[in-house]
N, C-alpha and C. Protein backbone atom coordinates (compact mmCIF):
# COMPACT_ATOMS: atom_id res chain seq x y z
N UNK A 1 71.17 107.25 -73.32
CA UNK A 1 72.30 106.56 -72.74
C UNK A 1 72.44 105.19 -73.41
N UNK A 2 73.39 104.76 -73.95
CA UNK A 2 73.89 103.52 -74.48
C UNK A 2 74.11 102.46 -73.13
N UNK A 3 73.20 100.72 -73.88
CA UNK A 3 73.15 100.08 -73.65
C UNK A 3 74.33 99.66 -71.88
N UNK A 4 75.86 99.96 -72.81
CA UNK A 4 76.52 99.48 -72.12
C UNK A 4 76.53 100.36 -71.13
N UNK A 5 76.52 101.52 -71.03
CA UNK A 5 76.63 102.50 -70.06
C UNK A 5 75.58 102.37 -68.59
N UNK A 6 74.34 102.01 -69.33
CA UNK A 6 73.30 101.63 -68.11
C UNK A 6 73.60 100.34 -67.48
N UNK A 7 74.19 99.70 -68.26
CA UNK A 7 74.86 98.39 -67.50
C UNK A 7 75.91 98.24 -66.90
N UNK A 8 76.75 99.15 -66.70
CA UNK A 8 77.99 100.24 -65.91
C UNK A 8 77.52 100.40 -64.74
N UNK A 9 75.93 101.54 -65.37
CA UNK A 9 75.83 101.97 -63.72
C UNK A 9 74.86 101.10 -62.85
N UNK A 10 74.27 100.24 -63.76
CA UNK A 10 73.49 98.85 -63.04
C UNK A 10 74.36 98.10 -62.10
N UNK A 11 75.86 97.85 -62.63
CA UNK A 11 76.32 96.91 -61.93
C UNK A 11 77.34 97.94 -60.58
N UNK A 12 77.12 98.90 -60.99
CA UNK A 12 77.90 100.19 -59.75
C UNK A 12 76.89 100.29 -58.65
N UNK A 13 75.91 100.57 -58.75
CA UNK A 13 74.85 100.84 -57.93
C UNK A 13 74.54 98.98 -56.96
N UNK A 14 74.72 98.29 -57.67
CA UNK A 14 74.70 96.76 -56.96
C UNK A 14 75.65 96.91 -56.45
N UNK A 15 77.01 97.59 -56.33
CA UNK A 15 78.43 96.66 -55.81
C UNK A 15 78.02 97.72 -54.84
N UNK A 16 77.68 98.97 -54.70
CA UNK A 16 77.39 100.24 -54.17
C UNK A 16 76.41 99.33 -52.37
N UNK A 17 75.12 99.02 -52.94
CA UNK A 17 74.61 98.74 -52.48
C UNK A 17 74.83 97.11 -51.35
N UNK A 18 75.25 96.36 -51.96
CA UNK A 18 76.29 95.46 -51.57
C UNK A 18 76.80 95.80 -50.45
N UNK A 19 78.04 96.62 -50.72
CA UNK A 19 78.85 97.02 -50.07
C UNK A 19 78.06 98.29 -48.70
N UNK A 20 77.43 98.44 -48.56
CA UNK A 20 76.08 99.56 -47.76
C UNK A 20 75.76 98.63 -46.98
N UNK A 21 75.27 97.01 -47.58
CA UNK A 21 74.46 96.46 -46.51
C UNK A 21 75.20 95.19 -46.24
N UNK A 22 76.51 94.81 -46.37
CA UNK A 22 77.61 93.62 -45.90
C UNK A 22 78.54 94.05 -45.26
N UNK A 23 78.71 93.47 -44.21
CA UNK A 23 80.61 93.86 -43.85
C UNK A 23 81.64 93.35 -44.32
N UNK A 24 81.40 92.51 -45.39
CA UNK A 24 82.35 91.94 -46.81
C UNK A 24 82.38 93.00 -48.06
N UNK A 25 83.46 93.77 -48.09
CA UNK A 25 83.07 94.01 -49.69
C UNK A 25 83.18 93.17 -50.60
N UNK A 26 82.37 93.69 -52.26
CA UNK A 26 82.13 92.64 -52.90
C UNK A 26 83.79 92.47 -53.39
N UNK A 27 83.57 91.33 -53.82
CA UNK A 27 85.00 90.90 -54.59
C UNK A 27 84.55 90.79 -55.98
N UNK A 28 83.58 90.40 -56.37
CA UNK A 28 83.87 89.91 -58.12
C UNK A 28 82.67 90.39 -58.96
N UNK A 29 82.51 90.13 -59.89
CA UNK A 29 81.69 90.21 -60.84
C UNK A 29 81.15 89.00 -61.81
N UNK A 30 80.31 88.46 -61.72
CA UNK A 30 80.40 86.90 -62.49
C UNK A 30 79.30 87.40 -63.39
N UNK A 31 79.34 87.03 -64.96
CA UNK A 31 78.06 87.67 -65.96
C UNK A 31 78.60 86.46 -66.58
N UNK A 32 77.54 85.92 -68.09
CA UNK A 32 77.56 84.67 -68.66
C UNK A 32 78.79 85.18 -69.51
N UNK A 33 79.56 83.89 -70.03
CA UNK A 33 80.58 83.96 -70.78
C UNK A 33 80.59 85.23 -72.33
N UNK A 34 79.07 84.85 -72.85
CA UNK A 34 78.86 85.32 -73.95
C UNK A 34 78.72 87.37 -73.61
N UNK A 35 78.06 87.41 -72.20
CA UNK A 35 77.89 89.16 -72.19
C UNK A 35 79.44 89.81 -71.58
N UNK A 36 79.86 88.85 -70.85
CA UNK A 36 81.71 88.97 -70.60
C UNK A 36 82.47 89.48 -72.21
N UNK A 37 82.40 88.65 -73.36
CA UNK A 37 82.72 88.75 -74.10
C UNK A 37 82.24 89.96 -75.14
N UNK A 38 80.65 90.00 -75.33
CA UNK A 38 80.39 91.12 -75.60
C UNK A 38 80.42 92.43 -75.15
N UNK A 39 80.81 92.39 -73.85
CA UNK A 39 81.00 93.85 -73.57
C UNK A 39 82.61 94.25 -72.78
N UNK A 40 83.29 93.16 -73.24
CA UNK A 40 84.98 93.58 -73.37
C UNK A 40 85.26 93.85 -71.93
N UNK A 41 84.84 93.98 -70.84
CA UNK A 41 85.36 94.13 -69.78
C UNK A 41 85.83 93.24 -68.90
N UNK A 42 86.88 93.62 -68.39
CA UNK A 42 88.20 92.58 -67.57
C UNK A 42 87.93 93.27 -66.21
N UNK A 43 87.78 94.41 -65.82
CA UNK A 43 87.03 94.67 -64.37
C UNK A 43 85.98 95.63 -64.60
N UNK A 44 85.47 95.61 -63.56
CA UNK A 44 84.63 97.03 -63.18
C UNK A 44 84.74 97.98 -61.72
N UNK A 45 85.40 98.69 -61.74
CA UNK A 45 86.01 99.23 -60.30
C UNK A 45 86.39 98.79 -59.58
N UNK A 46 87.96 97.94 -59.97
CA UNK A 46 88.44 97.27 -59.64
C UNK A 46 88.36 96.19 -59.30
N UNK A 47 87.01 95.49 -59.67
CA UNK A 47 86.65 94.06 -59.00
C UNK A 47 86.98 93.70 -60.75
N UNK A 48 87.22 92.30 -60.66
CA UNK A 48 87.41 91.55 -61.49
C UNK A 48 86.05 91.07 -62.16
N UNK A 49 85.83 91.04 -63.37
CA UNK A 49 84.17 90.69 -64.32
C UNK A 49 84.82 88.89 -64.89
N UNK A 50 84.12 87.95 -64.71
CA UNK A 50 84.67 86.71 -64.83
C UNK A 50 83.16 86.28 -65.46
N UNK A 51 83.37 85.18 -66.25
CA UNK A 51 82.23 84.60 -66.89
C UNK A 51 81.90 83.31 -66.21
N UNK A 52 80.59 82.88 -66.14
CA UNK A 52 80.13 81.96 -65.45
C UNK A 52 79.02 81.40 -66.11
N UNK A 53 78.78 80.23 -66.87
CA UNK A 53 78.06 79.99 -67.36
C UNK A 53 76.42 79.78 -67.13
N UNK A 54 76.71 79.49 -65.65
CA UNK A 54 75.20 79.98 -64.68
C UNK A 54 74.40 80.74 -64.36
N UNK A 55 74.91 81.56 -64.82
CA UNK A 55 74.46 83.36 -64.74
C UNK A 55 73.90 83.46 -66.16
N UNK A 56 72.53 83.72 -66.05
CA UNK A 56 71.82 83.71 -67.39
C UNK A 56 72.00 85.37 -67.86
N UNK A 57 72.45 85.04 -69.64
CA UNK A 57 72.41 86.61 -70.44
C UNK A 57 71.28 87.66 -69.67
N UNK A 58 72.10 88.91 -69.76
CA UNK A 58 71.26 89.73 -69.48
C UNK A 58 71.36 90.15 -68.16
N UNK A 59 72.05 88.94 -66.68
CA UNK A 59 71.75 88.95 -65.80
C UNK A 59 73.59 89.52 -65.45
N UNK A 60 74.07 89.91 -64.22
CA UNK A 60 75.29 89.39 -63.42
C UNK A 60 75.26 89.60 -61.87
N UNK A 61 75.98 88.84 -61.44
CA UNK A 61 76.12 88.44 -59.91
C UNK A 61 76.97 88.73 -59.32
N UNK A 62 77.14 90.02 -58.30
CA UNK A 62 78.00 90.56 -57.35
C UNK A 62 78.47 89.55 -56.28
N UNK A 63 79.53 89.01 -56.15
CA UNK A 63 79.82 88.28 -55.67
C UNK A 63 81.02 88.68 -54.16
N UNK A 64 80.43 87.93 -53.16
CA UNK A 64 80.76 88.59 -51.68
C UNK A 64 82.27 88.45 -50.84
N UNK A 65 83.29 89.32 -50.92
CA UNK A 65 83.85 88.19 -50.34
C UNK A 65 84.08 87.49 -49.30
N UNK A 66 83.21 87.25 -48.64
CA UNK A 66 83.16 86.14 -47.50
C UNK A 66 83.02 84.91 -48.15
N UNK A 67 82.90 84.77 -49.27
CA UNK A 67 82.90 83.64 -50.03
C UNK A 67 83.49 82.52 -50.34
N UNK A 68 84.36 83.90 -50.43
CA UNK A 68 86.21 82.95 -50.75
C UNK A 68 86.17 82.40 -52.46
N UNK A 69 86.87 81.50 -52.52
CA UNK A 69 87.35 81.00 -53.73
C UNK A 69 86.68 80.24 -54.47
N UNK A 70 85.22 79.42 -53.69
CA UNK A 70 84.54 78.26 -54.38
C UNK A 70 84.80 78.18 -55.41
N UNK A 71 84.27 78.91 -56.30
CA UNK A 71 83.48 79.30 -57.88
C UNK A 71 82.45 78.98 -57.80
N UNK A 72 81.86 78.50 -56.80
CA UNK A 72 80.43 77.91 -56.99
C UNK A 72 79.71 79.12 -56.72
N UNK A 73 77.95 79.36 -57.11
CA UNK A 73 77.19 80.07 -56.84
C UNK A 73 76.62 80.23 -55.10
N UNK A 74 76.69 81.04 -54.25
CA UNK A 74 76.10 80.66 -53.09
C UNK A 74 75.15 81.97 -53.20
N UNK A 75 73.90 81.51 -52.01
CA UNK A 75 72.68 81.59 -52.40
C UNK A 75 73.18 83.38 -51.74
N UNK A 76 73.93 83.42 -50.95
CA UNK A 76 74.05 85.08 -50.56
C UNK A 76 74.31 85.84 -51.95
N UNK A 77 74.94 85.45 -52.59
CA UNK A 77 75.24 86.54 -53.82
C UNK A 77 73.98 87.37 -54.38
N UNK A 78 73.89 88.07 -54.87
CA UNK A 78 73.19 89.12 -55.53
C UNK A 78 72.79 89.23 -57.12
N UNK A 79 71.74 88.45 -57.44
CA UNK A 79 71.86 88.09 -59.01
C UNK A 79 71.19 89.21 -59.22
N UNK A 80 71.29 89.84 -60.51
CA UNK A 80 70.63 91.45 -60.48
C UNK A 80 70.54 91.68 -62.06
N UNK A 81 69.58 91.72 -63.14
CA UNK A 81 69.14 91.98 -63.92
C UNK A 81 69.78 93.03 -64.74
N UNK A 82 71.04 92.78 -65.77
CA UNK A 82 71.76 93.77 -66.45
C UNK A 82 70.38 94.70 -67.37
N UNK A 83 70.85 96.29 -67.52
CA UNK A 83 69.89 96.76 -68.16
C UNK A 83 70.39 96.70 -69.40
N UNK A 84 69.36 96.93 -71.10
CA UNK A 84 70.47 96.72 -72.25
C UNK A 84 69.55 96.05 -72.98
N UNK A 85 69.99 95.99 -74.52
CA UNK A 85 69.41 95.03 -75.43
C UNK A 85 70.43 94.49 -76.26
N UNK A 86 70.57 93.11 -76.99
CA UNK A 86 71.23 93.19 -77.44
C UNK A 86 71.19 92.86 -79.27
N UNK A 87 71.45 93.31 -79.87
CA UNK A 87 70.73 92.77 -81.50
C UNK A 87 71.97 91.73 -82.10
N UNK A 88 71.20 90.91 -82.51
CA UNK A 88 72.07 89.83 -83.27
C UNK A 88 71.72 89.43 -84.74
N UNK A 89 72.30 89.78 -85.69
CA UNK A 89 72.17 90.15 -87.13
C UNK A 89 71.57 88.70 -87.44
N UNK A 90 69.98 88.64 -88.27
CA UNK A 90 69.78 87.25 -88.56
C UNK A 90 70.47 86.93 -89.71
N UNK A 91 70.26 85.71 -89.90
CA UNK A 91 71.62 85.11 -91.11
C UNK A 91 70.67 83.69 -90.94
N UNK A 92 71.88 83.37 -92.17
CA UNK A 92 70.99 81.54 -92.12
C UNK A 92 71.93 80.82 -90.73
N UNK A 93 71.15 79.66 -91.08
CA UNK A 93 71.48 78.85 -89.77
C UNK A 93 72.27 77.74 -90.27
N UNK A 94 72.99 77.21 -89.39
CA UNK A 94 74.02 76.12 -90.18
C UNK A 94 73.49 74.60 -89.07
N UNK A 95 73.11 74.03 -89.43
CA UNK A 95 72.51 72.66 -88.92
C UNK A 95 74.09 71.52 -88.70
């Protein structure tokens, strides 16, 4: 199974689960700007995938909506360990 695919059903099984044990369903999806970008997605079952620079690579955060609008992180959310690797071609470095 490809990278992105386990990270599909990583983040299905969280909104899944989420939604099992809140009487809020989730509303959002927050992952770091850079895995937003690398993996091209604008939702994931209908919740919206938004980048957040707080949310460390690798990781994303099901976000509740009892929340509402902050943008801020609150401690109820669900930070949950994306599965995946990612390779980044070495090259020189520019100082």
């Amino acid at each position: 199974m490809r990278a992105d695919a386990r990270n599909l059903e990583a983040i299905s099984k969280a909104i899944d689960q989420h939604n099992a044990s809140c009487p809020w369903p989730a509303a959002e999806i927050r992952m770091n700007p850079f895995e937003v970008e690398r993996l091209g997605w604008e939702e994931v079952r209908g919740l919206p995938v938004t980048g957040d620079s707080s949310v460390g690579t690798g990781r994303f955060v099901v976000v509740c909506s009892r929340d509402g609008d902050s943008g801020e992180l609150q401690s109820e959310e669900e930070v949950v360990d994306a599965v995946g690797t990612v390779s980044v071609p070495a090259g020189p470095t520019v100082n």
